[in-house]
PDB file of N, CA and C in Angstrom:
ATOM      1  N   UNK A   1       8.689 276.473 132.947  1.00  0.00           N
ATOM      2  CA  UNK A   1       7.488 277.254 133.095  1.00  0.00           C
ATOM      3  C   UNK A   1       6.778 277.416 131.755  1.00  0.00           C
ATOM      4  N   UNK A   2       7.386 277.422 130.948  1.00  0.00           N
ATOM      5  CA  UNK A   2       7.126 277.977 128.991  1.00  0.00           C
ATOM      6  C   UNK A   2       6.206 276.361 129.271  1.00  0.00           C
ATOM      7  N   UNK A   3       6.552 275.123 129.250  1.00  0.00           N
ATOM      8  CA  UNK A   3       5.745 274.040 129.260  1.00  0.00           C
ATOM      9  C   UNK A   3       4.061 273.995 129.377  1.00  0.00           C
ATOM     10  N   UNK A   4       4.363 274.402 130.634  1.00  0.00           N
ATOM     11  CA  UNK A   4       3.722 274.466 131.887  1.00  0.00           C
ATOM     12  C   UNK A   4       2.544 275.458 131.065  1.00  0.00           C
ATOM     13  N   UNK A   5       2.270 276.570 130.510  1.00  0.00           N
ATOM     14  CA  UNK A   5       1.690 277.186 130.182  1.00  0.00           C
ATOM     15  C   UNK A   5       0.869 277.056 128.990  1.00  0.00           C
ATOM     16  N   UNK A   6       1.960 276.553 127.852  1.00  0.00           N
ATOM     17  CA  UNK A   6       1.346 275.644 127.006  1.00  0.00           C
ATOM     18  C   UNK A   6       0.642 274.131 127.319  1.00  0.00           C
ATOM     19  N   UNK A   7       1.055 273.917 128.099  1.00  0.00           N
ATOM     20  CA  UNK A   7       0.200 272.760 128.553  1.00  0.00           C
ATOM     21  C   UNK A   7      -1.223 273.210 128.746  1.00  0.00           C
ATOM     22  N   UNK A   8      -1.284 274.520 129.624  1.00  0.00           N
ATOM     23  CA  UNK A   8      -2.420 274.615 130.620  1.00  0.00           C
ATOM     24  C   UNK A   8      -3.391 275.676 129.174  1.00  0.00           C
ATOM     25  N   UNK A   9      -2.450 276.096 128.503  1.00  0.00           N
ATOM     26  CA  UNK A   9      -3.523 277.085 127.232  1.00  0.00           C
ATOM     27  C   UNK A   9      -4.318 275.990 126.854  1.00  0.00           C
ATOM     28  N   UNK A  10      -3.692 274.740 126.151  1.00  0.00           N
ATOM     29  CA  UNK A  10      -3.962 273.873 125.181  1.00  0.00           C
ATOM     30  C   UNK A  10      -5.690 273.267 126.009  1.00  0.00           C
ATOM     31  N   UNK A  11      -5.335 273.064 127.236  1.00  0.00           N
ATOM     32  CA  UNK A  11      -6.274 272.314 128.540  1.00  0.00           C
ATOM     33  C   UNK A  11      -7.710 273.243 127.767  1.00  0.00           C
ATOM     34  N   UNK A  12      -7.022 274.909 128.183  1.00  0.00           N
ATOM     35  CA  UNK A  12      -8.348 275.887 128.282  1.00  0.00           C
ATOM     36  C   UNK A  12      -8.937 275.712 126.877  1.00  0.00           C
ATOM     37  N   UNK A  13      -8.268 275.786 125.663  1.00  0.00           N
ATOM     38  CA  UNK A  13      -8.890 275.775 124.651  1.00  0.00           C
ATOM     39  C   UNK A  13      -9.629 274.150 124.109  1.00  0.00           C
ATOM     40  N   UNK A  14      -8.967 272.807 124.554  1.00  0.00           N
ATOM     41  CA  UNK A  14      -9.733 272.272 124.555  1.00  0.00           C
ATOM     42  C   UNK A  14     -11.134 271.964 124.887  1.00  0.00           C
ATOM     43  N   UNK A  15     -11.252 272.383 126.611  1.00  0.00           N
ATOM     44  CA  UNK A  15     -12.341 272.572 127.395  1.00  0.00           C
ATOM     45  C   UNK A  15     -13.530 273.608 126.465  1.00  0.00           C
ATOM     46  N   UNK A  16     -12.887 274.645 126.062  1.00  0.00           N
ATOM     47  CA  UNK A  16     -13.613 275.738 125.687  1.00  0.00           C
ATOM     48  C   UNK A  16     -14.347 275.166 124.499  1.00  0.00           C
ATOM     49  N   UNK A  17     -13.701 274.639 123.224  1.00  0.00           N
ATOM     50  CA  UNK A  17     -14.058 274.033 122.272  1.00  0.00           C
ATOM     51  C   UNK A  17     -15.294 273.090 122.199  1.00  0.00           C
ATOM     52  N   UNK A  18     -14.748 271.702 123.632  1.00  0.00           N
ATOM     53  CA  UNK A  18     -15.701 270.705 124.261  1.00  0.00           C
ATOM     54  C   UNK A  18     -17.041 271.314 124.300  1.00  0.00           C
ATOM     55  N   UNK A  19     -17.088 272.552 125.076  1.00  0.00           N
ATOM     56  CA  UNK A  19     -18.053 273.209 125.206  1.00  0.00           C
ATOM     57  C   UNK A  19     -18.741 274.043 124.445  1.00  0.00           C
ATOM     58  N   UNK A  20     -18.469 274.783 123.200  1.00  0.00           N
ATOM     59  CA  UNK A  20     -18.478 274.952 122.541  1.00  0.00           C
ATOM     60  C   UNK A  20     -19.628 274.041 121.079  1.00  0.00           C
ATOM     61  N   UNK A  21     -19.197 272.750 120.741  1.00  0.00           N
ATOM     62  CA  UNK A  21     -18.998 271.814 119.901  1.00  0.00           C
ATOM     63  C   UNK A  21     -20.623 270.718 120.652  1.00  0.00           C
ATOM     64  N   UNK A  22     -20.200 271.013 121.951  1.00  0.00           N
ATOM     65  CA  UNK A  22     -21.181 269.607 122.413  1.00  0.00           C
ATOM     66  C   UNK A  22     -22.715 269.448 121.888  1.00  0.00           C
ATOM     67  N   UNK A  23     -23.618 268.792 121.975  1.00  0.00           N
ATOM     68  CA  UNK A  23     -24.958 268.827 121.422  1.00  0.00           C
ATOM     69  C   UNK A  23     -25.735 269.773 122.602  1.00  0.00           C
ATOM     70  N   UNK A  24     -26.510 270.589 122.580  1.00  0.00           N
ATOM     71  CA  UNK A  24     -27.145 271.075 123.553  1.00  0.00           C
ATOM     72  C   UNK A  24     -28.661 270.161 123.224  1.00  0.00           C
ATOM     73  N   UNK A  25     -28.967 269.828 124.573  1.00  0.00           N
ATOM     74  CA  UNK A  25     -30.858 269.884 125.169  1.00  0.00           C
ATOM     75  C   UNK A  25     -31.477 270.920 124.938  1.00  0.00           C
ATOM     76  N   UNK A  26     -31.601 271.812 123.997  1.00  0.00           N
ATOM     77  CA  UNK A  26     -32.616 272.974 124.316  1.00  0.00           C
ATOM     78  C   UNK A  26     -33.683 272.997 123.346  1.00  0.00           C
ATOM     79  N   UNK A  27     -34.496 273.934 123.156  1.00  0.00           N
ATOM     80  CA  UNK A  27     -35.575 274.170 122.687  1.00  0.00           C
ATOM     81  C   UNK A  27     -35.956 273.511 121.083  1.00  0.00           C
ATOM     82  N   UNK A  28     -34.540 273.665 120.351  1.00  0.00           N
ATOM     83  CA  UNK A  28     -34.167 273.792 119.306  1.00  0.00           C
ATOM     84  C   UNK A  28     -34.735 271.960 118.863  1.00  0.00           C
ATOM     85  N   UNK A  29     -34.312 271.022 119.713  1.00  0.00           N
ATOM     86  CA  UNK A  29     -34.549 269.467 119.399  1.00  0.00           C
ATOM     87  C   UNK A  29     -36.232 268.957 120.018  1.00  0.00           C
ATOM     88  N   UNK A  30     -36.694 270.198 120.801  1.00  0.00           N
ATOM     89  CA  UNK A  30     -37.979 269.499 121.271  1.00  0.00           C
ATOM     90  C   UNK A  30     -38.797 270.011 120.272  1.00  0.00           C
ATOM     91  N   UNK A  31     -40.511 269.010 120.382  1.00  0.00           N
ATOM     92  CA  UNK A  31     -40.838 269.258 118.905  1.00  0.00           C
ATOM     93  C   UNK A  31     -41.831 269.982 120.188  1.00  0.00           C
ATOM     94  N   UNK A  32     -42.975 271.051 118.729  1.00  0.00           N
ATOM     95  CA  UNK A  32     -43.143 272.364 119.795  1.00  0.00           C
ATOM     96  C   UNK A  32     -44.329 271.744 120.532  1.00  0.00           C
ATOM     97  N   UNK A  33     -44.521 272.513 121.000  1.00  0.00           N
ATOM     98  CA  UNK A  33     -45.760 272.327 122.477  1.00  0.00           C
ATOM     99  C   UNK A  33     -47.134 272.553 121.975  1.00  0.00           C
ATOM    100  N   UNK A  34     -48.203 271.583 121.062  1.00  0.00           N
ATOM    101  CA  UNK A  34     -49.520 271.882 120.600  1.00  0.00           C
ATOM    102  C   UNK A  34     -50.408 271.888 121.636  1.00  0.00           C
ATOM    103  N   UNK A  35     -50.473 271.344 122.681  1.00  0.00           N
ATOM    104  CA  UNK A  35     -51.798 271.218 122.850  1.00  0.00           C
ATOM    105  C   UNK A  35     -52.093 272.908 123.985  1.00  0.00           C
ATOM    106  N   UNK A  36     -53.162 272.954 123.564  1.00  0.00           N
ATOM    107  CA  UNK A  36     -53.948 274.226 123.745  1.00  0.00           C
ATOM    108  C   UNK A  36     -54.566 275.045 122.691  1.00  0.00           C
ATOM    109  N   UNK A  37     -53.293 274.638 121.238  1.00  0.00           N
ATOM    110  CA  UNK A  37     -53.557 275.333 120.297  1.00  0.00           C
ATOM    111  C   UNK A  37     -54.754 274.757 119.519  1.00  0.00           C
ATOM    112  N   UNK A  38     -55.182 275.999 118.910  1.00  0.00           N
ATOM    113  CA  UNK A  38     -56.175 275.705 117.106  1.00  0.00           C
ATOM    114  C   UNK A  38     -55.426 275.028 116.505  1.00  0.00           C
ATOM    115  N   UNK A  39     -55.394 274.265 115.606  1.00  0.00           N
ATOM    116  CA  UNK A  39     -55.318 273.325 114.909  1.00  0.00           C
ATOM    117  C   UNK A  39     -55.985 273.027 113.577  1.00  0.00           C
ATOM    118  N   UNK A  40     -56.133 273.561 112.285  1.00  0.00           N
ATOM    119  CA  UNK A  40     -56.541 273.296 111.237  1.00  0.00           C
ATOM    120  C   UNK A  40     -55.888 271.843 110.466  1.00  0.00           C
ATOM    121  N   UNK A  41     -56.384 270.794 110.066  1.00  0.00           N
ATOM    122  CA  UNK A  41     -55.900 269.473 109.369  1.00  0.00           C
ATOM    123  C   UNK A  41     -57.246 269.415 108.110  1.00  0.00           C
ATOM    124  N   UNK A  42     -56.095 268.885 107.085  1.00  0.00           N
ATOM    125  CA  UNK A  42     -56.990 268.435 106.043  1.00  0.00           C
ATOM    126  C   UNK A  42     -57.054 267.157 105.658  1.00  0.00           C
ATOM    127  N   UNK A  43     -57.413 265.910 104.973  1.00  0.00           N
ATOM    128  CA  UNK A  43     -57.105 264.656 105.238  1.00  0.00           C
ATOM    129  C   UNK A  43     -58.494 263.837 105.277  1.00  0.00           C
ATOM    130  N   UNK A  44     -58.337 262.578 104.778  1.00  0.00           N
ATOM    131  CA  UNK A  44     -59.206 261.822 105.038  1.00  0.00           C
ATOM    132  C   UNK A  44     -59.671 261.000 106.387  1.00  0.00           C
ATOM    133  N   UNK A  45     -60.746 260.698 106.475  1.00  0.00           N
ATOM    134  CA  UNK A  45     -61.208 260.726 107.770  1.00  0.00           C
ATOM    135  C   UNK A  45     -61.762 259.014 107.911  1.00  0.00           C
ATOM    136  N   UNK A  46     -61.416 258.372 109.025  1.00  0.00           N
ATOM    137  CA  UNK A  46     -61.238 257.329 109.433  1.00  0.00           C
ATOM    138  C   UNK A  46     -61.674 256.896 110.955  1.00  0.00           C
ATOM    139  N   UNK A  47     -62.019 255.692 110.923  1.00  0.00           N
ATOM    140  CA  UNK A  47     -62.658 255.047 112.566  1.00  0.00           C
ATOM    141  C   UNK A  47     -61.444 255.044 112.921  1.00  0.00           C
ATOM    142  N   UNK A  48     -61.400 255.597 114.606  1.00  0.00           N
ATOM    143  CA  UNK A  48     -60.167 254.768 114.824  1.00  0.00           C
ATOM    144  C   UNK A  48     -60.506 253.313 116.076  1.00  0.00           C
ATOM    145  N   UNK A  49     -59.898 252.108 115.764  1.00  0.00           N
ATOM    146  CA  UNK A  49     -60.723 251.286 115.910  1.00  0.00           C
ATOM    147  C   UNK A  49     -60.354 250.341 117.035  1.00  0.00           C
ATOM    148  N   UNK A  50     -59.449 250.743 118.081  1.00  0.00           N
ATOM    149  CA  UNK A  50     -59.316 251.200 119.562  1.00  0.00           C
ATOM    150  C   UNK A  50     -59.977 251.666 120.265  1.00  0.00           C
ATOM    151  N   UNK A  51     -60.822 253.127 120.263  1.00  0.00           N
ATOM    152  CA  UNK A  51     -61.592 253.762 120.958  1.00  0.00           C
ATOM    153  C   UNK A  51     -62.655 254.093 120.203  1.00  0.00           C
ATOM    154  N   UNK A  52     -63.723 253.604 121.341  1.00  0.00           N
ATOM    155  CA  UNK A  52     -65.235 254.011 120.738  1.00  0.00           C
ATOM    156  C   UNK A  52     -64.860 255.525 120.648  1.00  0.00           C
ATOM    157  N   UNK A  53     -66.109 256.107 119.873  1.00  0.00           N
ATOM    158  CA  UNK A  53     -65.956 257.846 119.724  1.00  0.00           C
ATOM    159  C   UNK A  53     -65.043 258.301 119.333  1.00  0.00           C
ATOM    160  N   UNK A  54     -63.687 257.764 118.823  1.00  0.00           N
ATOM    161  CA  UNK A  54     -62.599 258.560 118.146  1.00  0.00           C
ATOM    162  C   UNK A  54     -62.631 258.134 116.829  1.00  0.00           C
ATOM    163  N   UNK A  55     -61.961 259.580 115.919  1.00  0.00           N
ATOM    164  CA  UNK A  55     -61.298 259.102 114.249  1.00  0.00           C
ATOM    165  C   UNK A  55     -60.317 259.257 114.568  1.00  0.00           C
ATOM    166  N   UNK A  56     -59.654 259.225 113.461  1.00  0.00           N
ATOM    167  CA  UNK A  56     -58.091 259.378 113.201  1.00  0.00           C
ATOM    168  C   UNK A  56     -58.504 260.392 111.454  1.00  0.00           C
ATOM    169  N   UNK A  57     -57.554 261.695 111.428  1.00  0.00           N
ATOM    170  CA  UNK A  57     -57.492 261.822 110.068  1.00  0.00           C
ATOM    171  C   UNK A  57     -56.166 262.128 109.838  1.00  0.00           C
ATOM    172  N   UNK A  58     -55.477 261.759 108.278  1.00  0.00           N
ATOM    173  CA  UNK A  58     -54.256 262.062 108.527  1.00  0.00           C
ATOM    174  C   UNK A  58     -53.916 263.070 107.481  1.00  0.00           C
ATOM    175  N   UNK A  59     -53.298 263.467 107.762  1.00  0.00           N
ATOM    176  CA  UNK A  59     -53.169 265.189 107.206  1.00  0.00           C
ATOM    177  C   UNK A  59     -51.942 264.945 106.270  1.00  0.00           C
ATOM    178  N   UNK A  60     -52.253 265.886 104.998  1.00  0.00           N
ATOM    179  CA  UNK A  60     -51.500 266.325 103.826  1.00  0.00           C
ATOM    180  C   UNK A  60     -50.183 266.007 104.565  1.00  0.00           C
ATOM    181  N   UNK A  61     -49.488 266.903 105.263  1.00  0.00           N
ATOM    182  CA  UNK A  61     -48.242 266.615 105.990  1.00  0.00           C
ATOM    183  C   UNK A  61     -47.792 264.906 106.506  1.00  0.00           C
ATOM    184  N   UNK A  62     -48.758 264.152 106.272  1.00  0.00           N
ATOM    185  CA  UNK A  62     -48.074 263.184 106.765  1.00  0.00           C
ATOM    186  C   UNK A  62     -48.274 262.570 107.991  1.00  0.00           C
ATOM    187  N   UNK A  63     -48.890 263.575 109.622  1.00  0.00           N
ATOM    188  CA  UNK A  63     -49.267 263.468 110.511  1.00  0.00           C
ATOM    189  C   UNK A  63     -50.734 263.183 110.573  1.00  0.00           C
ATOM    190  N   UNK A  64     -50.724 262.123 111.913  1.00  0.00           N
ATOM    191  CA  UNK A  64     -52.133 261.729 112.259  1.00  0.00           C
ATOM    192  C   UNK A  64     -52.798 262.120 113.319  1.00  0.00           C
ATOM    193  N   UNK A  65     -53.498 262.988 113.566  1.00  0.00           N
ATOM    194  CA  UNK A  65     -54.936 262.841 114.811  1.00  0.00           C
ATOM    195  C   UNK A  65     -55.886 262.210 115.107  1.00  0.00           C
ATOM    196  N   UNK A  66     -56.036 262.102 116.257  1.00  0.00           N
ATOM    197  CA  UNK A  66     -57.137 261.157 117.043  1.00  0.00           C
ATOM    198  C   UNK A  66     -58.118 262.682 117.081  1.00  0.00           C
ATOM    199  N   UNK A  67     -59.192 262.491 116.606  1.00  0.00           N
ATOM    200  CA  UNK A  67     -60.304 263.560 116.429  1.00  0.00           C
ATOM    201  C   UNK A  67     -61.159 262.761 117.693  1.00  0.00           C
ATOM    202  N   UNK A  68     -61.924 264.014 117.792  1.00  0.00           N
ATOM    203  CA  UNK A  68     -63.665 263.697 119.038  1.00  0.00           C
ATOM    204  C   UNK A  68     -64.253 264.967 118.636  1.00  0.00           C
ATOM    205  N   UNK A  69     -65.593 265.177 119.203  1.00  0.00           N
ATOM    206  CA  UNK A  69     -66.317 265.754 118.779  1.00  0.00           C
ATOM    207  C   UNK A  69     -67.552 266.025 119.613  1.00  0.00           C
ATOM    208  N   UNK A  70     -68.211 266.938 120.173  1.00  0.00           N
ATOM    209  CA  UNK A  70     -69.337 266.744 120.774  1.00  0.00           C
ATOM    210  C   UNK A  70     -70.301 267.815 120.082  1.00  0.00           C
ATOM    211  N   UNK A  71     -69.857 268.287 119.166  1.00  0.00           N
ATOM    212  CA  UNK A  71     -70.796 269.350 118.846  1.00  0.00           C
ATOM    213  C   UNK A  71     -70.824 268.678 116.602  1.00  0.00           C
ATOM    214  N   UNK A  72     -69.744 268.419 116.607  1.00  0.00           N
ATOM    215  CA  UNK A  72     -69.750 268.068 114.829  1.00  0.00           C
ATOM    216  C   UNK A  72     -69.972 266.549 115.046  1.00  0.00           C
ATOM    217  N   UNK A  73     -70.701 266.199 113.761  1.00  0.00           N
ATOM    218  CA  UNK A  73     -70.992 264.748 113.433  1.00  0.00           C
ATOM    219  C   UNK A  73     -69.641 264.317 112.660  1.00  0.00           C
ATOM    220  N   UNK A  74     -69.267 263.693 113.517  1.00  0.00           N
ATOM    221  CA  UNK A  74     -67.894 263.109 112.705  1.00  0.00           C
ATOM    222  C   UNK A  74     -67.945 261.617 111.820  1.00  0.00           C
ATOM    223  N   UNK A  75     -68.763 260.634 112.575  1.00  0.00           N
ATOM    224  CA  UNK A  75     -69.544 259.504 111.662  1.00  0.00           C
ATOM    225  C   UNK A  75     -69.982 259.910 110.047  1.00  0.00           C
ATOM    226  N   UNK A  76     -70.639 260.953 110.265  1.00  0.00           N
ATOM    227  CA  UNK A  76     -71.318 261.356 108.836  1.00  0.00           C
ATOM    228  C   UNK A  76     -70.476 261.280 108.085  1.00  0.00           C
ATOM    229  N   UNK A  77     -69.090 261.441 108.318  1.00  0.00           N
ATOM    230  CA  UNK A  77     -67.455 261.873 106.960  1.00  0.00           C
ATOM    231  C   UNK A  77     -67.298 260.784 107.064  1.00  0.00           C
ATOM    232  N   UNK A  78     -67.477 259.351 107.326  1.00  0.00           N
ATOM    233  CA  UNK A  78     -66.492 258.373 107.341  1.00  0.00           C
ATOM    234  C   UNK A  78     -65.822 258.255 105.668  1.00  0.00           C
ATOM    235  N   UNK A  79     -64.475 258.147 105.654  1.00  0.00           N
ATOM    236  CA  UNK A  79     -63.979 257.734 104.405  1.00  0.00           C
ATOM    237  C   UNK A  79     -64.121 259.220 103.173  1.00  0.00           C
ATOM    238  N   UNK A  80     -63.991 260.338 103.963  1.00  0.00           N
ATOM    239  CA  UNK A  80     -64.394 261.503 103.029  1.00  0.00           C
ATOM    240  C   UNK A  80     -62.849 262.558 103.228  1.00  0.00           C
ATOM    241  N   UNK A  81     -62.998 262.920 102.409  1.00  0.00           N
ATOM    242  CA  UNK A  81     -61.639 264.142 102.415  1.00  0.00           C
ATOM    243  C   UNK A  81     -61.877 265.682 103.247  1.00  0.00           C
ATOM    244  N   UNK A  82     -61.966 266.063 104.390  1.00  0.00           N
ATOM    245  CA  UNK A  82     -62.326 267.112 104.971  1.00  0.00           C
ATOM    246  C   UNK A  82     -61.204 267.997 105.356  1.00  0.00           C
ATOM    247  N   UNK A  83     -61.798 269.201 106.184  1.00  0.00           N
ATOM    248  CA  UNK A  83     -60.911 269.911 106.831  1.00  0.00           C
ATOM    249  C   UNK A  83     -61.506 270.176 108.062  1.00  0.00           C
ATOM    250  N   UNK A  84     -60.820 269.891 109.325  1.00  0.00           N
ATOM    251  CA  UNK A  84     -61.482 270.264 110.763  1.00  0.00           C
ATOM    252  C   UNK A  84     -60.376 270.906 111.552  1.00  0.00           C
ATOM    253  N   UNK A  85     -61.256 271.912 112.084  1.00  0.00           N
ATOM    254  CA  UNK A  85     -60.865 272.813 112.929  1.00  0.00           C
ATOM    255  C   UNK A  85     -60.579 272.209 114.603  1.00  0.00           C
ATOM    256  N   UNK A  86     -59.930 272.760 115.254  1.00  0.00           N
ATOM    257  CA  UNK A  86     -60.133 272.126 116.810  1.00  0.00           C
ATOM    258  C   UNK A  86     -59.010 272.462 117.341  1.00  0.00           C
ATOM    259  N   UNK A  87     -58.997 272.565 119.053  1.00  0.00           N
ATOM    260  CA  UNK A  87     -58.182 272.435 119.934  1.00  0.00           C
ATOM    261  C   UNK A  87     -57.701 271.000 120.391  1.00  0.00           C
ATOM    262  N   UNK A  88     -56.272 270.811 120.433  1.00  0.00           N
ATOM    263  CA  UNK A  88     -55.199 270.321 120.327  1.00  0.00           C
ATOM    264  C   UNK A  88     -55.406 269.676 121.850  1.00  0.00           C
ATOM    265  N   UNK A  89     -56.219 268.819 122.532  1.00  0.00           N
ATOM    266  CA  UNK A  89     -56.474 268.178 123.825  1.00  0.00           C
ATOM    267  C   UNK A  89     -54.785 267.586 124.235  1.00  0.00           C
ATOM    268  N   UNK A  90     -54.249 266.778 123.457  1.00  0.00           N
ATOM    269  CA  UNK A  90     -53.554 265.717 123.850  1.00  0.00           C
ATOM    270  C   UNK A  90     -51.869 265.995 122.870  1.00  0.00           C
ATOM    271  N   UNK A  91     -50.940 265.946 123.789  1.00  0.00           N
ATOM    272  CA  UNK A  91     -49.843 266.112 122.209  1.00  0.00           C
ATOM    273  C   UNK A  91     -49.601 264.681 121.808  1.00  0.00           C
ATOM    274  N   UNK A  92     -48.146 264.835 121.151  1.00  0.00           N
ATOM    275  CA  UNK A  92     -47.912 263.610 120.929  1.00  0.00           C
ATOM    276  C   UNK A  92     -47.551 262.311 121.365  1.00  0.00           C
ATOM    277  N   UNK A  93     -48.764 261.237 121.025  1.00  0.00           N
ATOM    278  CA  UNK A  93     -48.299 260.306 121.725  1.00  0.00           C
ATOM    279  C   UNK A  93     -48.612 258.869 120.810  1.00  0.00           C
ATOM    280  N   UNK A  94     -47.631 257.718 120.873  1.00  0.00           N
ATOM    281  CA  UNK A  94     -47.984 256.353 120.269  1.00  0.00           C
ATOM    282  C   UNK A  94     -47.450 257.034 118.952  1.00  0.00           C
ATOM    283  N   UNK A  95     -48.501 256.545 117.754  1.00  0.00           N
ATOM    284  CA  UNK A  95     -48.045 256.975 116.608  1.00  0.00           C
ATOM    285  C   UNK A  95     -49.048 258.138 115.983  1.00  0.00           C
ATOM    286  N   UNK A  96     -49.125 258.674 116.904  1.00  0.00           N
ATOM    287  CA  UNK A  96     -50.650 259.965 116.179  1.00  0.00           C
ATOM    288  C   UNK A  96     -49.590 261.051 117.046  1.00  0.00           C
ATOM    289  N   UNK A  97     -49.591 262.416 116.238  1.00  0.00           N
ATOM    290  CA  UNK A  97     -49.185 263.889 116.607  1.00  0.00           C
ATOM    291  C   UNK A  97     -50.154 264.229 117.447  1.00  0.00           C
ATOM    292  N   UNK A  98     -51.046 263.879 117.902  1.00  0.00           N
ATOM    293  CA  UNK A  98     -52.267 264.740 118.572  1.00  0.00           C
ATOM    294  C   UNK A  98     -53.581 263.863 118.684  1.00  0.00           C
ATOM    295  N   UNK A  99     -54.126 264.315 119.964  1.00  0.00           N
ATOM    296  CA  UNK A  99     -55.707 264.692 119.732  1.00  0.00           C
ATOM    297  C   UNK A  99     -56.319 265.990 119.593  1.00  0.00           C
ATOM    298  N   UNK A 100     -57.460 266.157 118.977  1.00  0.00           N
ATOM    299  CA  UNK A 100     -58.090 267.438 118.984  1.00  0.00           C
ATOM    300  C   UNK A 100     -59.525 267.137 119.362  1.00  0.00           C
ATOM    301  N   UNK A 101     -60.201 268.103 119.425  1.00  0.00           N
ATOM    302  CA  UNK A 101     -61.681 268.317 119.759  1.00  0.00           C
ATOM    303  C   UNK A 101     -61.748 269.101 119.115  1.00  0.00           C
ATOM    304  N   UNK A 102     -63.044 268.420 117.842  1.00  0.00           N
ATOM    305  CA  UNK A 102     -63.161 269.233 116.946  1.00  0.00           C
ATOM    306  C   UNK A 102     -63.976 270.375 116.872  1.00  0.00           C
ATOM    307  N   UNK A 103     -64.094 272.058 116.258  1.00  0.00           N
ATOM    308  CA  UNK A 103     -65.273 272.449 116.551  1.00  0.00           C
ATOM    309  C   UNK A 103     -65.532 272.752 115.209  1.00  0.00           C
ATOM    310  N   UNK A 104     -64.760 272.787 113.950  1.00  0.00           N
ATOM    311  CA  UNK A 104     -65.766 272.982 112.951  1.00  0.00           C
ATOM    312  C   UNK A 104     -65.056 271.744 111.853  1.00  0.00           C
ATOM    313  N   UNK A 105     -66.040 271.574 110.982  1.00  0.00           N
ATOM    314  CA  UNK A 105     -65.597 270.818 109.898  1.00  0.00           C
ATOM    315  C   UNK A 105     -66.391 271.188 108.287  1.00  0.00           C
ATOM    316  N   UNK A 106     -65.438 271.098 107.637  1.00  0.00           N
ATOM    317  CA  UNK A 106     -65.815 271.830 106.167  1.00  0.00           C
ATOM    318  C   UNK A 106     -65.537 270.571 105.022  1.00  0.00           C
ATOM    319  N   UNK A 107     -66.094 270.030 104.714  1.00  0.00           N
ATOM    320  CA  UNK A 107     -66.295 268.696 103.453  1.00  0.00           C
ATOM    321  C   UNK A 107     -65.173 269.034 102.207  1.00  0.00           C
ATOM    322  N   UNK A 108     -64.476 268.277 101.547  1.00  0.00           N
ATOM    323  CA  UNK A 108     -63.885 268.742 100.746  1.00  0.00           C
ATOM    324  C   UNK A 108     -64.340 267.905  99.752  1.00  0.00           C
ATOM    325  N   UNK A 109     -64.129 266.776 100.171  1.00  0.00           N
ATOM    326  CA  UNK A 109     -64.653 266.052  98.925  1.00  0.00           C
ATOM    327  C   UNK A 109     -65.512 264.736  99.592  1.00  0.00           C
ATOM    328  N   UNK A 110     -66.173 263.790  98.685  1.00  0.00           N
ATOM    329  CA  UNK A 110     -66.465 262.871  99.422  1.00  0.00           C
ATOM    330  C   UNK A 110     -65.974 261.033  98.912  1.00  0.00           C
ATOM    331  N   UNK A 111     -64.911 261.094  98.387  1.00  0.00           N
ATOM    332  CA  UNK A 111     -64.098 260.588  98.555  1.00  0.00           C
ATOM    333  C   UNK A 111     -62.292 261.087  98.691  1.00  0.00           C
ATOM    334  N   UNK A 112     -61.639 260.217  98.991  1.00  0.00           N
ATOM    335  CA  UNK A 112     -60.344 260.380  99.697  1.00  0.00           C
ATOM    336  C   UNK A 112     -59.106 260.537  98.353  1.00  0.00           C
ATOM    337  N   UNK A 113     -59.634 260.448  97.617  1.00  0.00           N
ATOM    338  CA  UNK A 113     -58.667 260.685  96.406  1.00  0.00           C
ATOM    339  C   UNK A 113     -58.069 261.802  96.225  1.00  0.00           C
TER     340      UNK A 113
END
């Protein structure tokens, strides 16, 4: 019986451990949920040359957006260092973090340096 018990502890604490130890699916590995949000990016600004009417700018961080626009002239920045404001249309997809729709944009410089 003494066996028998140690056998069956060793079972529970393995199991427990297993469980314990394993990788979880949760919140912690998904990247977060943008679209709906404001969105501030700074970055130089670019055709993107796939879709009529879209840029691409890619931001200090490293990440890229597909920009649109119906209210800001986004043509006017081509190749300029800005900052645009906007809601987050699209999350991530391909190799861009986002689309946005832009609603404001502020010039930083007018080249990308």
């Amino acid at each position: 019986m003494h066996k028998f018990s140690n056998v069956l502890m060793t079972g529970a604490i393995g199991v427990a451990l297993t469980c314990g130890l394993a990788p979880r699916a949760d919140s912690k590995n998904k990247a977060p949920k943008t679209t709906g949000q404001t969105m501030t990016v700074t970055g130089c600004l670019a055709k993107e040359p796939k879709e009529k009417n879209e840029f691409l700018i890619t931001g200090e961080d490293g990440k890229t957006w597909g920009l649109k626009s119906t209210n800001v002239k986004l043509g006017e920045h081509l190749n300029h260092k800005i900052t645009v404001t906007g809601k987050v249309t699209k999350g991530e997809h391909g190799s861009e973090a986002g689309d946005m729709n832009v609603s404001n944009l502020k010039m930083v410089s007018e080249t990308c340096k």
